[in-house]
Each structure stands twice: as structure tokens, then as C-alpha cells.
N, C-alpha and C. Protein backbone atom coordinates (compact mmCIF):
# COMPACT_ATOMS: atom_id res chain seq x y z
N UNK A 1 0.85 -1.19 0.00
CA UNK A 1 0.00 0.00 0.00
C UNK A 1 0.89 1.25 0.00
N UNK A 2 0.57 2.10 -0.80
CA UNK A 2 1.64 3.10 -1.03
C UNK A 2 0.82 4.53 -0.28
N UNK A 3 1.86 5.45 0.33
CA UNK A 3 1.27 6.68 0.81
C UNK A 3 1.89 7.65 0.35
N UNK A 4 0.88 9.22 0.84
CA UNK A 4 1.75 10.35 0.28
C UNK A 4 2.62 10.53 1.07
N UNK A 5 3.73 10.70 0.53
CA UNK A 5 5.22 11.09 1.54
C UNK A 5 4.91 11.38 2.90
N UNK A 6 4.07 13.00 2.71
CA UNK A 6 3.93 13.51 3.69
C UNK A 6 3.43 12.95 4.92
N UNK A 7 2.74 12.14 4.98
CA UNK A 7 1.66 11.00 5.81
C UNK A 7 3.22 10.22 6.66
N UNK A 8 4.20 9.75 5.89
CA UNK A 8 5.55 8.84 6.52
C UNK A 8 5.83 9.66 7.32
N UNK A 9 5.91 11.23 7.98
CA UNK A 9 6.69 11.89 8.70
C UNK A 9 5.70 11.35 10.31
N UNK A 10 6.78 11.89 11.12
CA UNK A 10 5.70 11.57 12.56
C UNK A 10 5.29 12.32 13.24
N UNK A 11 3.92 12.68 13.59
CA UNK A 11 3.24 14.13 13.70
C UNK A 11 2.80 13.90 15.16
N UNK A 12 3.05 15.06 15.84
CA UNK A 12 2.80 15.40 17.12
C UNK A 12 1.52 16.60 17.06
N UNK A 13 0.05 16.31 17.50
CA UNK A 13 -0.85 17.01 17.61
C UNK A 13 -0.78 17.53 19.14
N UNK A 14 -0.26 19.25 19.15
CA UNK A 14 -0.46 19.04 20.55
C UNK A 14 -1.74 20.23 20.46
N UNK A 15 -2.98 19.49 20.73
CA UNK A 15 -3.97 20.06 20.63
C UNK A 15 -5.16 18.97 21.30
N UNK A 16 -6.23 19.58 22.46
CA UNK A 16 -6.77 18.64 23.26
C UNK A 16 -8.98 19.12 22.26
N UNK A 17 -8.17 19.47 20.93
CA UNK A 17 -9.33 19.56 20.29
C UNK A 17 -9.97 18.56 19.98
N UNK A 18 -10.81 17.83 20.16
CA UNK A 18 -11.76 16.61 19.45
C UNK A 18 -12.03 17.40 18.02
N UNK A 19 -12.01 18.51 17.37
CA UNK A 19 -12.40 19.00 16.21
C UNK A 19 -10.81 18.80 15.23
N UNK A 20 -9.86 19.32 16.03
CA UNK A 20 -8.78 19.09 15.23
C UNK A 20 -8.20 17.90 15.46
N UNK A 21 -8.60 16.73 16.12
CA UNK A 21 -7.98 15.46 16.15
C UNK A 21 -8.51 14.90 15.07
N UNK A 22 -10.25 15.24 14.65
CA UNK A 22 -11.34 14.63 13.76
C UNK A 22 -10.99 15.00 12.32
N UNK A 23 -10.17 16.11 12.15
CA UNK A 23 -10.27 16.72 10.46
C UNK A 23 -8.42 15.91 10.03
N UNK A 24 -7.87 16.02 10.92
CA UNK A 24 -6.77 15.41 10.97
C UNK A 24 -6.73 13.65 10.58
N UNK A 25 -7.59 13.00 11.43
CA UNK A 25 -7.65 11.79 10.40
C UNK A 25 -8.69 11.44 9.63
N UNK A 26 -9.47 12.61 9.51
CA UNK A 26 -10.48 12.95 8.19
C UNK A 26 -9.31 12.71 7.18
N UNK A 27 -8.13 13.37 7.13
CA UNK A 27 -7.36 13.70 6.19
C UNK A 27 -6.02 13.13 5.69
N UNK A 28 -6.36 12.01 6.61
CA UNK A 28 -5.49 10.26 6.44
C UNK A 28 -4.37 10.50 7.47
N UNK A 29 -4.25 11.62 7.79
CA UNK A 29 -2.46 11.75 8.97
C UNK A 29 -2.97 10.71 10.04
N UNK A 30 -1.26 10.21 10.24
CA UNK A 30 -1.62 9.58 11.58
C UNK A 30 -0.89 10.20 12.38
N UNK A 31 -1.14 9.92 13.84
CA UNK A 31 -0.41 11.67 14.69
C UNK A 31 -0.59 11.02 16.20
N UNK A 32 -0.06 11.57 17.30
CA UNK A 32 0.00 10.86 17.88
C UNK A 32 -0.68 12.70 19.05
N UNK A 33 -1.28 12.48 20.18
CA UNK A 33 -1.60 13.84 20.28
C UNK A 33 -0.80 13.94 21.99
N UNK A 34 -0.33 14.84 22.07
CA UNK A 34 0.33 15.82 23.48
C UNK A 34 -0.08 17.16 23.86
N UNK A 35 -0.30 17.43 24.95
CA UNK A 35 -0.84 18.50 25.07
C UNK A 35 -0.10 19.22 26.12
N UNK A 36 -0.21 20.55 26.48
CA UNK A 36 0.10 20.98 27.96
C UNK A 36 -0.53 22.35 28.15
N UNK A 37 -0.90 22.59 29.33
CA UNK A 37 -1.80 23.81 30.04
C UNK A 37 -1.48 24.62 29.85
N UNK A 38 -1.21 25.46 28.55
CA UNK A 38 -1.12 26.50 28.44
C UNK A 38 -1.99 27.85 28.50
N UNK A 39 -1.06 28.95 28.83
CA UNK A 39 -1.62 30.07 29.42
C UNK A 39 -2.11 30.95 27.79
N UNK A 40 -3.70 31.32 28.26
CA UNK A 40 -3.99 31.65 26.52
C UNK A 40 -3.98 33.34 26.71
N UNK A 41 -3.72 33.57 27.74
CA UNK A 41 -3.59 35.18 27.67
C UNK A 41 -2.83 35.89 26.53
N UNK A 42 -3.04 36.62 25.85
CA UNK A 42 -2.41 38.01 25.26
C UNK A 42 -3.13 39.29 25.61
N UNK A 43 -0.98 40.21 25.32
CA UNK A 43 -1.18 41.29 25.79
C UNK A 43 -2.02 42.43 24.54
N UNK A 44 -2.04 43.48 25.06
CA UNK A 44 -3.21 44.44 24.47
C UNK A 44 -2.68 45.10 23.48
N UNK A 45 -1.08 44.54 23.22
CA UNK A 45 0.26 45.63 22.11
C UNK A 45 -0.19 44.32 20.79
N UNK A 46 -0.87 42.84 20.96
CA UNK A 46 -0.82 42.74 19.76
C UNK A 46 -1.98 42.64 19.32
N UNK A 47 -2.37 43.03 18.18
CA UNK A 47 -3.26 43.08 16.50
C UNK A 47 -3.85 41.80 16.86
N UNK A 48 -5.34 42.27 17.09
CA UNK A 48 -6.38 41.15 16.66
C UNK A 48 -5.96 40.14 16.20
N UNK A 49 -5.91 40.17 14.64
CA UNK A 49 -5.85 39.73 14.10
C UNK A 49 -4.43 38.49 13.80
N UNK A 50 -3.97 39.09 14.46
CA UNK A 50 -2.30 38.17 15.32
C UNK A 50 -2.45 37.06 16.29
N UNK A 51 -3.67 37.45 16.98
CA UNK A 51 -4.00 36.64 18.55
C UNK A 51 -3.41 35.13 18.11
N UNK A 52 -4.67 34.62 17.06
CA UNK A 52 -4.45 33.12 16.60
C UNK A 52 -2.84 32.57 16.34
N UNK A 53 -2.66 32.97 15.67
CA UNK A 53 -1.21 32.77 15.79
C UNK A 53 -0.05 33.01 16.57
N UNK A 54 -0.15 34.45 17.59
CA UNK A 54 0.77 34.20 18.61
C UNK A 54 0.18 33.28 19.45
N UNK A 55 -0.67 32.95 19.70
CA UNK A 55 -1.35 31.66 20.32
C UNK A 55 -0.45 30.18 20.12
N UNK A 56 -1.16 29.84 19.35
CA UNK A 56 -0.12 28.97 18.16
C UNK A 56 1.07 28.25 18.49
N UNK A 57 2.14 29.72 18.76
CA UNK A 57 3.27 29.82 18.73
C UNK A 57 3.40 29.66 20.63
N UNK A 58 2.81 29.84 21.07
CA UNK A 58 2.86 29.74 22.19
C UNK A 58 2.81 28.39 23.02
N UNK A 59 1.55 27.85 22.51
CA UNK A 59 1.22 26.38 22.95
C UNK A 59 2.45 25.78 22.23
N UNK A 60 2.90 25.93 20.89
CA UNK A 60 4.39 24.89 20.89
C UNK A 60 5.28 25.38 21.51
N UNK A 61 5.38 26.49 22.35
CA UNK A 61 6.87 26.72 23.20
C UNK A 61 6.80 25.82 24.41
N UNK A 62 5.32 25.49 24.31
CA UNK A 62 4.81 24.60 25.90
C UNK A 62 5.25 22.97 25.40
N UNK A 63 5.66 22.47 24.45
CA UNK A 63 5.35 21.34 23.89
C UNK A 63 6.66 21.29 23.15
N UNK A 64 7.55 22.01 23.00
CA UNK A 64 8.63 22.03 22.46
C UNK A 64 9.97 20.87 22.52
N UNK A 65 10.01 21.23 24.31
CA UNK A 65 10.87 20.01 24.86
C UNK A 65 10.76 18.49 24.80
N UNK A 66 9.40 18.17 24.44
CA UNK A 66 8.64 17.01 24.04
C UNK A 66 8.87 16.48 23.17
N UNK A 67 9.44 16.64 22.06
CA UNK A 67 9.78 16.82 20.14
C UNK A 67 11.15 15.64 20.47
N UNK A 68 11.10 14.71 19.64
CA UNK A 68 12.30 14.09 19.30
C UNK A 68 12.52 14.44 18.22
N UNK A 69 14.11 14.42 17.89
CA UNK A 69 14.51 14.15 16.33
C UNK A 69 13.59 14.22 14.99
N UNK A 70 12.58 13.37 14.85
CA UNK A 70 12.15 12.90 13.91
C UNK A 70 10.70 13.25 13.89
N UNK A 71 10.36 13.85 15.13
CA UNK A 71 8.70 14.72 14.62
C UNK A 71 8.54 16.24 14.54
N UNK A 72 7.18 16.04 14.35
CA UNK A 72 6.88 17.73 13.51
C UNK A 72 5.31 17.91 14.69
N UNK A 73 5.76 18.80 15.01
CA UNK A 73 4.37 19.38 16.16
C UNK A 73 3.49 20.22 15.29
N UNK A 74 2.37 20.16 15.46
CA UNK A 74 1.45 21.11 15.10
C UNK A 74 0.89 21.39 15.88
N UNK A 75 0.67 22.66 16.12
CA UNK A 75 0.04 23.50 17.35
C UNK A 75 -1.10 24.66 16.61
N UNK A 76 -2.35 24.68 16.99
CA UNK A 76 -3.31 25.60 16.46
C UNK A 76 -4.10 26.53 17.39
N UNK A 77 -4.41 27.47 17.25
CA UNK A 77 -5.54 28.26 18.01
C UNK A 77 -6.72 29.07 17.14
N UNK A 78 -7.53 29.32 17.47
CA UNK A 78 -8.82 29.52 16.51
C UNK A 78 -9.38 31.01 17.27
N UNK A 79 -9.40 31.80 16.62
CA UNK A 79 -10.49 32.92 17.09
C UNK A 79 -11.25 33.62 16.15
N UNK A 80 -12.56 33.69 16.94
CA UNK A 80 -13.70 34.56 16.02
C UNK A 80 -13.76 35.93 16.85
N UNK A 81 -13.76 36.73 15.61
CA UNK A 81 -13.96 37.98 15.19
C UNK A 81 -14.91 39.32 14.35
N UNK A 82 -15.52 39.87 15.67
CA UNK A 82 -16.68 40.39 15.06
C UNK A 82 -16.79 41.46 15.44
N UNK A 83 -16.60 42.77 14.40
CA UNK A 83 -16.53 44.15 14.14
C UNK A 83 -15.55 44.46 15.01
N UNK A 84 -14.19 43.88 15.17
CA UNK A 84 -13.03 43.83 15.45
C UNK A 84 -12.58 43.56 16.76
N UNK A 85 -13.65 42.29 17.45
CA UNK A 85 -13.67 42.57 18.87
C UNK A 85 -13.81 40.93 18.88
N UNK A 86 -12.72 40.67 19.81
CA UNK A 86 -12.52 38.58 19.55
C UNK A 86 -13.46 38.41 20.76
N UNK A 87 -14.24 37.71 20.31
CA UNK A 87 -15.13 36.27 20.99
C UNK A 87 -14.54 35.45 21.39
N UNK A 88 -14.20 35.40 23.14
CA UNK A 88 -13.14 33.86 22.87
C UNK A 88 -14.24 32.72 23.16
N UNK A 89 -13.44 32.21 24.07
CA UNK A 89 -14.74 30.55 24.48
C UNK A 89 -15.46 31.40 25.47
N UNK A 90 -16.44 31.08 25.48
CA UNK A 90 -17.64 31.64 26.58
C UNK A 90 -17.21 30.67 28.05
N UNK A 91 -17.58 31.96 29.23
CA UNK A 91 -17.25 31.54 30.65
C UNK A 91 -18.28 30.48 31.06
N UNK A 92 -19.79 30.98 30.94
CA UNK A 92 -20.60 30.23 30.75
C UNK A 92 -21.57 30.62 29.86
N UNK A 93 -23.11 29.46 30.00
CA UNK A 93 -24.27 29.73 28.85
C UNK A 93 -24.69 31.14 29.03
N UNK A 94 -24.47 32.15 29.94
CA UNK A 94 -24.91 33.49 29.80
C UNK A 94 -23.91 33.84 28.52
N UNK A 95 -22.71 34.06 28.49
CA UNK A 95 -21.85 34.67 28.10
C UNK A 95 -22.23 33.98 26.43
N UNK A 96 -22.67 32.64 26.39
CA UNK A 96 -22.66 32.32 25.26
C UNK A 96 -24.03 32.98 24.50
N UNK A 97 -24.57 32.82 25.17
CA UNK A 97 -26.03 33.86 24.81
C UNK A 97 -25.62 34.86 24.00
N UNK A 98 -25.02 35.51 24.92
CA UNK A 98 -24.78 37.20 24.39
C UNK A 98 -23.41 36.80 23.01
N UNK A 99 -23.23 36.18 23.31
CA UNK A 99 -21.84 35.86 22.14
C UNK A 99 -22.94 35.53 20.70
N UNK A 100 -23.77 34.31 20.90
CA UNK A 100 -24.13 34.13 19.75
C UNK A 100 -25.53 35.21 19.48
N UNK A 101 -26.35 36.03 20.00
CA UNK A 101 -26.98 37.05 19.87
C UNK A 101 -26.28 38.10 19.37
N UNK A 102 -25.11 38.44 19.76
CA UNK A 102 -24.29 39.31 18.37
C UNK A 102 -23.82 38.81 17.39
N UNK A 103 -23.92 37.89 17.28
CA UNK A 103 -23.57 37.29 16.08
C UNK A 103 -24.45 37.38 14.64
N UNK A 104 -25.59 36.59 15.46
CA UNK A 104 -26.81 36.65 14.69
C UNK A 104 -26.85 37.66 13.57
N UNK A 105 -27.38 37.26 12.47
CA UNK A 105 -27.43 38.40 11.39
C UNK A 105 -26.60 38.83 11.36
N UNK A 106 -25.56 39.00 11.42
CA UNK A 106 -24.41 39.56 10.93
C UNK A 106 -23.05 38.53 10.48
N UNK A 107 -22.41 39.39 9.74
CA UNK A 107 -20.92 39.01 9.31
C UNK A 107 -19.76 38.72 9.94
N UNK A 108 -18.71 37.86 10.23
CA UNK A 108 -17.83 37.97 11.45
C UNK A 108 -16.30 36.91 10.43
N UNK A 109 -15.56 36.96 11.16
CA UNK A 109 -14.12 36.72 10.58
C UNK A 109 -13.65 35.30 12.13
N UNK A 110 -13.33 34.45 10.96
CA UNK A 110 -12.58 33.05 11.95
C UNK A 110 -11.06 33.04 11.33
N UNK A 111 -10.06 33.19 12.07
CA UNK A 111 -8.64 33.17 12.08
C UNK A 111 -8.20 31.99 13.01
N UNK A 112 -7.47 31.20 12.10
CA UNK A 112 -7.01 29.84 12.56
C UNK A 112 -5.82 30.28 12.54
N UNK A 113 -4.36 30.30 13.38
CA UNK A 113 -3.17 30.22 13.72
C UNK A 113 -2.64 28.67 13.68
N UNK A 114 -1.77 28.84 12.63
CA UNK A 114 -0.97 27.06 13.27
C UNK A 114 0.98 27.29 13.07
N UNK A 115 1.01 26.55 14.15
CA UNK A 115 2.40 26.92 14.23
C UNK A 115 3.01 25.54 13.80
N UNK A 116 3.68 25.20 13.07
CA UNK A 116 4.49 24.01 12.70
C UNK A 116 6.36 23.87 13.23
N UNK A 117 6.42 23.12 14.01
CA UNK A 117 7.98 22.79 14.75
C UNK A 117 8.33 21.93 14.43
N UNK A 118 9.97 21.76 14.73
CA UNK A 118 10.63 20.31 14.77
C UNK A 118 12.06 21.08 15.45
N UNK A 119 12.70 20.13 15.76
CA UNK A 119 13.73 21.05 17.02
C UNK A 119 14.61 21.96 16.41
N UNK A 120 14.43 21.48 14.62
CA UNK A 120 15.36 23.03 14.15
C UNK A 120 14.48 23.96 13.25
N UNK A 121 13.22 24.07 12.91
CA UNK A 121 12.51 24.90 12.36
C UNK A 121 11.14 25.10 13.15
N UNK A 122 10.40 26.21 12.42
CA UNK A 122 9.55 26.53 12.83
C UNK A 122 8.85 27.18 11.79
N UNK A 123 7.00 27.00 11.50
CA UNK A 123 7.07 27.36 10.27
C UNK A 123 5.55 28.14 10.89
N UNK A 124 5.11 29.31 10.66
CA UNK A 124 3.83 29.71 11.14
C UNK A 124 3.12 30.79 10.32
N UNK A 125 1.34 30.12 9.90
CA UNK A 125 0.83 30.87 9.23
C UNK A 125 -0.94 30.73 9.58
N UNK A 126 -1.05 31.64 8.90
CA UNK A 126 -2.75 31.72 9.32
C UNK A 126 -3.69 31.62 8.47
N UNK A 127 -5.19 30.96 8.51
CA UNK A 127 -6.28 31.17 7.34
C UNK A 127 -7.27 32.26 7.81
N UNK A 128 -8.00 32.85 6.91
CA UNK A 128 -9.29 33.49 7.50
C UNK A 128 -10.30 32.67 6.70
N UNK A 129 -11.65 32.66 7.28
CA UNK A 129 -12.95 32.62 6.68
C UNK A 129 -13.59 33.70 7.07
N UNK A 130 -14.55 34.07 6.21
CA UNK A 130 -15.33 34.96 6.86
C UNK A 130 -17.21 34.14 6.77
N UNK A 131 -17.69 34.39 7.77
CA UNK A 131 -18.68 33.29 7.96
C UNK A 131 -19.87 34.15 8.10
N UNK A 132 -21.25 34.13 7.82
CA UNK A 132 -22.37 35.00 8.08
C UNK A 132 -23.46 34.08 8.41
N UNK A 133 -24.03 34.61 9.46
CA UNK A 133 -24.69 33.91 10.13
C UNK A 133 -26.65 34.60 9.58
N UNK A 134 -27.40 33.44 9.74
CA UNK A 134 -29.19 34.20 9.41
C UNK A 134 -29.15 34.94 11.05
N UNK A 135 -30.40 35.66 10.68
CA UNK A 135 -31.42 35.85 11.99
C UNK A 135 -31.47 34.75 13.03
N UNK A 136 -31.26 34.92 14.24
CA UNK A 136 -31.88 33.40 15.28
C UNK A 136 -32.48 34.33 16.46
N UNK A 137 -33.88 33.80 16.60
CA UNK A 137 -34.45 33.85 17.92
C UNK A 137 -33.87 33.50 19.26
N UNK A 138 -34.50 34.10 20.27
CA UNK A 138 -33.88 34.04 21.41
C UNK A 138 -33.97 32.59 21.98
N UNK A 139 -35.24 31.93 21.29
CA UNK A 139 -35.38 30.62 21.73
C UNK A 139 -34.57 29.72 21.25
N UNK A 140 -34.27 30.22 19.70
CA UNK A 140 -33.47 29.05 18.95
C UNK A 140 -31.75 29.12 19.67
N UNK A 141 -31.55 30.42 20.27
CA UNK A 141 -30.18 30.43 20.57
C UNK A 141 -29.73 29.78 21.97
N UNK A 142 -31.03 29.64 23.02
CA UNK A 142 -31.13 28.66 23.93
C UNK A 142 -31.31 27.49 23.64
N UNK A 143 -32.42 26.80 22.69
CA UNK A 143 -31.58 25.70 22.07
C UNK A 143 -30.88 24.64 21.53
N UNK A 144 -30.04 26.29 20.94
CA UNK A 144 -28.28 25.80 20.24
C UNK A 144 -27.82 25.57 21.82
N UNK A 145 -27.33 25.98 22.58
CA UNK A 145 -26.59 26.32 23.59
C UNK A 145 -27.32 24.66 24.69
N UNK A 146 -28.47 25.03 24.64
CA UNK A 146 -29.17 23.58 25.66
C UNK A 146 -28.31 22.17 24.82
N UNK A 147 -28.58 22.19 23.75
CA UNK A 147 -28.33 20.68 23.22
C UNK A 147 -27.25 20.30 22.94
N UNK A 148 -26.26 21.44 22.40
CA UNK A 148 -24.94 21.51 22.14
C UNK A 148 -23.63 21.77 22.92
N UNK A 149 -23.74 22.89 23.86
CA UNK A 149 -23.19 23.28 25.04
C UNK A 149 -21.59 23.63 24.36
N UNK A 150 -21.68 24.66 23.79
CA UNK A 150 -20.36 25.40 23.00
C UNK A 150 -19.78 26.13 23.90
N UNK A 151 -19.74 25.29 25.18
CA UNK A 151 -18.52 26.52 26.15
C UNK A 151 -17.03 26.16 25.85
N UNK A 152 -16.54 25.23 24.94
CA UNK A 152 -15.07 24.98 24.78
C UNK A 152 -14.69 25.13 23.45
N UNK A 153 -16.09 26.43 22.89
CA UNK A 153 -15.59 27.07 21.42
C UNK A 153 -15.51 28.12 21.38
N UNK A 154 -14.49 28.80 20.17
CA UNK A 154 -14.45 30.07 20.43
C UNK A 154 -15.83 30.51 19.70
N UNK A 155 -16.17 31.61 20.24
CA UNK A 155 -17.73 32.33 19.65
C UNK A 155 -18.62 31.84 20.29
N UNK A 156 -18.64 30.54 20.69
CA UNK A 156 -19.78 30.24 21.70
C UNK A 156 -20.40 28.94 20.26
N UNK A 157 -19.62 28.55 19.12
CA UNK A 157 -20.39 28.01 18.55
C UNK A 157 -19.61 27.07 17.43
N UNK A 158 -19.90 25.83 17.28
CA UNK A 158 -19.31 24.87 16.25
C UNK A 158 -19.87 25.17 14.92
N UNK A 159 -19.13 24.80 13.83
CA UNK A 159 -20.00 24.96 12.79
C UNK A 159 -20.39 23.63 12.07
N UNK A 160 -19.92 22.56 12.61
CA UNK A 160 -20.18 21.39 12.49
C UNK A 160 -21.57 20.92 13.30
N UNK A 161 -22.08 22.04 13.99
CA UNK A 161 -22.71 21.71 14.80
C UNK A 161 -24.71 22.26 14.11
N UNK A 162 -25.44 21.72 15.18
CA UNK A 162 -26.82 22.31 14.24
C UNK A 162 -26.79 23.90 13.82
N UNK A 163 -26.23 24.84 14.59
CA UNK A 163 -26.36 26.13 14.08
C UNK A 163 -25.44 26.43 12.77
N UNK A 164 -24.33 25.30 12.17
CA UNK A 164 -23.47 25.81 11.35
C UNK A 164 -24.42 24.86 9.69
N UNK A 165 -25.22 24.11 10.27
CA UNK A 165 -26.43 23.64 9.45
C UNK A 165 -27.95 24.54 8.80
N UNK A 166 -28.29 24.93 10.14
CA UNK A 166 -29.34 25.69 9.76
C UNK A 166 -29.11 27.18 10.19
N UNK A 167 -28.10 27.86 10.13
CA UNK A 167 -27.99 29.21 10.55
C UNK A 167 -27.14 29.91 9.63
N UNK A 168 -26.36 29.31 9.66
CA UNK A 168 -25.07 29.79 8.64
C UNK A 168 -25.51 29.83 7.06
N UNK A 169 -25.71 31.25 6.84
CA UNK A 169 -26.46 31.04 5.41
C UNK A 169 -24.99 31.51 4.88
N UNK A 170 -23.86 31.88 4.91
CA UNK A 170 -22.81 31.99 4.18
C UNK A 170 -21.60 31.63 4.48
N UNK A 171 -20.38 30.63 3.46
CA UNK A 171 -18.98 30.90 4.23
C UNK A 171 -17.96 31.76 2.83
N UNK A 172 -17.46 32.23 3.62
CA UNK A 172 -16.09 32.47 2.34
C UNK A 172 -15.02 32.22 2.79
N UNK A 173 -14.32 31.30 2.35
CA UNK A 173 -12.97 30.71 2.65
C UNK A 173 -13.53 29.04 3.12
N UNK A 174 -12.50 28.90 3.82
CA UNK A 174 -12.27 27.42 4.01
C UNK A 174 -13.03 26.86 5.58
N UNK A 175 -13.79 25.77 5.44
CA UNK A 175 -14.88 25.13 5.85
C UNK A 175 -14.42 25.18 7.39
N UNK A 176 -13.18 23.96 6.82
CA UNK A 176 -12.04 23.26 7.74
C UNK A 176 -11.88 24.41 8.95
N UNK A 177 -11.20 25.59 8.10
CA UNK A 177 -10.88 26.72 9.13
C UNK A 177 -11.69 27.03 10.10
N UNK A 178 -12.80 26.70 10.07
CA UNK A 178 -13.77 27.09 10.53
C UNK A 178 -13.97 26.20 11.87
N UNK A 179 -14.01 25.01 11.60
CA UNK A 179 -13.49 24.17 12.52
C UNK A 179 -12.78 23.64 13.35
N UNK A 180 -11.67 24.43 12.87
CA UNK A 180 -10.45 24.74 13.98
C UNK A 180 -9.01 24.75 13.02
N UNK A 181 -9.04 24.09 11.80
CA UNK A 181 -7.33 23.88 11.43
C UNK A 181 -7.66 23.74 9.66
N UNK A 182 -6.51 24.58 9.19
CA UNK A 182 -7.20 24.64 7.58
C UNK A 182 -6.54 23.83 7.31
N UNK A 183 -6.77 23.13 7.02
CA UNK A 183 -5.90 21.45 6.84
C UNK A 183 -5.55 21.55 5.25
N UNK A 184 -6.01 22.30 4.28
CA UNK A 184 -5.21 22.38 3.30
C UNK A 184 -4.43 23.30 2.88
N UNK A 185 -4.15 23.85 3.92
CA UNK A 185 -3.18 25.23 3.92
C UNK A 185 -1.96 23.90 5.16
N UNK A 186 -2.10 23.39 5.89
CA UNK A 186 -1.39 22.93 6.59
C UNK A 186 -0.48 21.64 5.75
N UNK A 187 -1.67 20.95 4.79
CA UNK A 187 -0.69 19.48 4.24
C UNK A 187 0.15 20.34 2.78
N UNK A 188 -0.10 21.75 2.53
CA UNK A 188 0.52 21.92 1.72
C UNK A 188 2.17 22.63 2.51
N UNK A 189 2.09 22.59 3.79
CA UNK A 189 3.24 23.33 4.53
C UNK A 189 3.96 22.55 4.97
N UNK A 190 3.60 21.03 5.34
CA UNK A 190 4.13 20.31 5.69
C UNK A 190 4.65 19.64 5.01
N UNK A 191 4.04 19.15 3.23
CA UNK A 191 4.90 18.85 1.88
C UNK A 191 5.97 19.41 1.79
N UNK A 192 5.99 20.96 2.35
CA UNK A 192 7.06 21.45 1.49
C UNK A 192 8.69 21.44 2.87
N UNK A 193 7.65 20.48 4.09
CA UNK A 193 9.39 20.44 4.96
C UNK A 193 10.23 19.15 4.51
């Protein structure tokens, strides 16, 4: 049985995502996953639009020492972005309320950060989607939130999930991204180590 090259390397997921473990062997890698408690704080000097990726870069400085010889870490962080103001994971279902009630009807931006290591490189880049959501009632957004319970997403919401079914009347860009890891922005970065 023959594989693509890239698939022979040995991949370290350090990510405790069930979304990015799932698109990952959606996408034939086999990977082995590590994680560690990292601190997701950033300061207020960097650009929105940076967060995801100094993120990224961060969780592999946590995961770094872990790396033998012969693997390649991938490290990701995901944030949504709406009228320039990041949504992270909701504290609780209040917070998610109000997260996905601004959302509603409107336009908003998902920035996936992935940082790619091995003990002598480091390779880091980012996708956007931009995602638009219909109208949702106050009932329908209780629920999304009752049945689904999106407190360990950023925005308060999966798109794999019923609201990214019946709510999401638009995407532009990439699906994947959306989900946590643009996986074809990633197997084309990892071809080229």
C-alpha cells in the first residue's frame, strides 16, 4: 500500500481539540496527540488579528521540549472575530447567549493560527474565513446552547454543529478553518518540509 510522503513523517498534535484530532484523520495523517496547560492570555500591544497565531506559537513553546529528532508538532488556536472585537470561548451559557446574539445576522471573521515545529525549524501561518450567520431567535439560541453546550468554542459556537447547518447562510474561505485547522493550507506546509 503506497502513501503520500507527507503521511511517513511523525506528527505530534499538541492540541486537546476533538475538532482538530477529527479533520486530521479525516485527512489520512496519523499523529500521535500531546498537550500541555497553556496560558492563553495576550497582551493588548498585539493586532487582533495576530492573537491566533501568537497563540499557536505559544502552545508549541509549551510542547517544544517534548519533540524528538524525527517529529513535527502542530500547534493551532482559533479565534472569532466580530466588528473587530474577539469572541473567545464563553465563561458560561450566559456569556454564550450574548456571544451568539451578536452574532446573529451579521458578518464575522474566523482566524485559525498554526504553528508548525521540529527542534530546528519553525514554520507559522494563518487562514481566514469569513462566515455570516441568518437571523436566530432568542429561543433558537437557547436551544443551540441547551443541546450543544459550545462553552469549549471560540464564539460560543461549532460549525459542524446544528447552528453551522441551519444558521449559517454563508462561508467564504475554508470550511475546515472554521473548525479549527485549515488542513489544506497545513498538508501543503508540511509537503514542502
Amino acid at each position: 500500500m503506497t502513501t503520500l510522503p507527507v503521511f511517513q513523517k511523525k506528527i505530534v498534535l499538541g492540541s486537546k481539540s476533538p475538532r482538530r484530532s477529527q479533520l486530521l484523520r479525516e485527512a489520512g495523517f496519523s499523529f500521535e496527540i500531546r498537550t500541555a496547560d497553556t496560558d492563553e492570555s495576550y497582551g493588548p500591544d498585539i493586532a487582533t488579528e495576530q492573537v491566533a497565531v501568537y497563540l499557536a506559537e505559544k502552545k508549541a513553546a509549551d510542547l517544544l521540549h517534548t519533540l524528538e529528532e524525527d517529529e513535527i508538532l502542530i500547534t493551532a488556536d482559533s479565534v472569532v472575530i466580530l466588528e473587530g472585537k474577539i469572541l473567545g470561548k464563553p465563561v458560561d451559557q450566559d456569556e454564550a447567549f450574548l456571544f451568539i446574539r451578536a452574532l446573529a445576522g451579521k458578518s464575522h471573521q474566523v482566524i485559525t493560527g498554526v504553528c508548525i515545529s521540529t527542534l530546528k525549524t519553525k514554520k507559522l501561518f494563518q487562514d481566514k474565513t469569513e462566515v455570516i450567520f441568518g437571523e436566530m431567535t432568542d429561543e433558537e439560541i437557547r436551544y443551540y446552547i441547551h443541546h450543544y453546550n459550545p462553552l469549549d468554542k471560540a464564539g460560543a459556537y461549532g460549525i459542524q454543529d446544528w447552528i453551522g447547518l441551519c444558521k449559517v447562510h454563508t462561508i467564504h474561505g475554508s470550511y475546515a478553518n472554521v473548525m479549527g485547522l485549515p488542513v489544506h493550507r497545513l498538508y501543503e506546509a508540511l509537503a514542502e518540509l
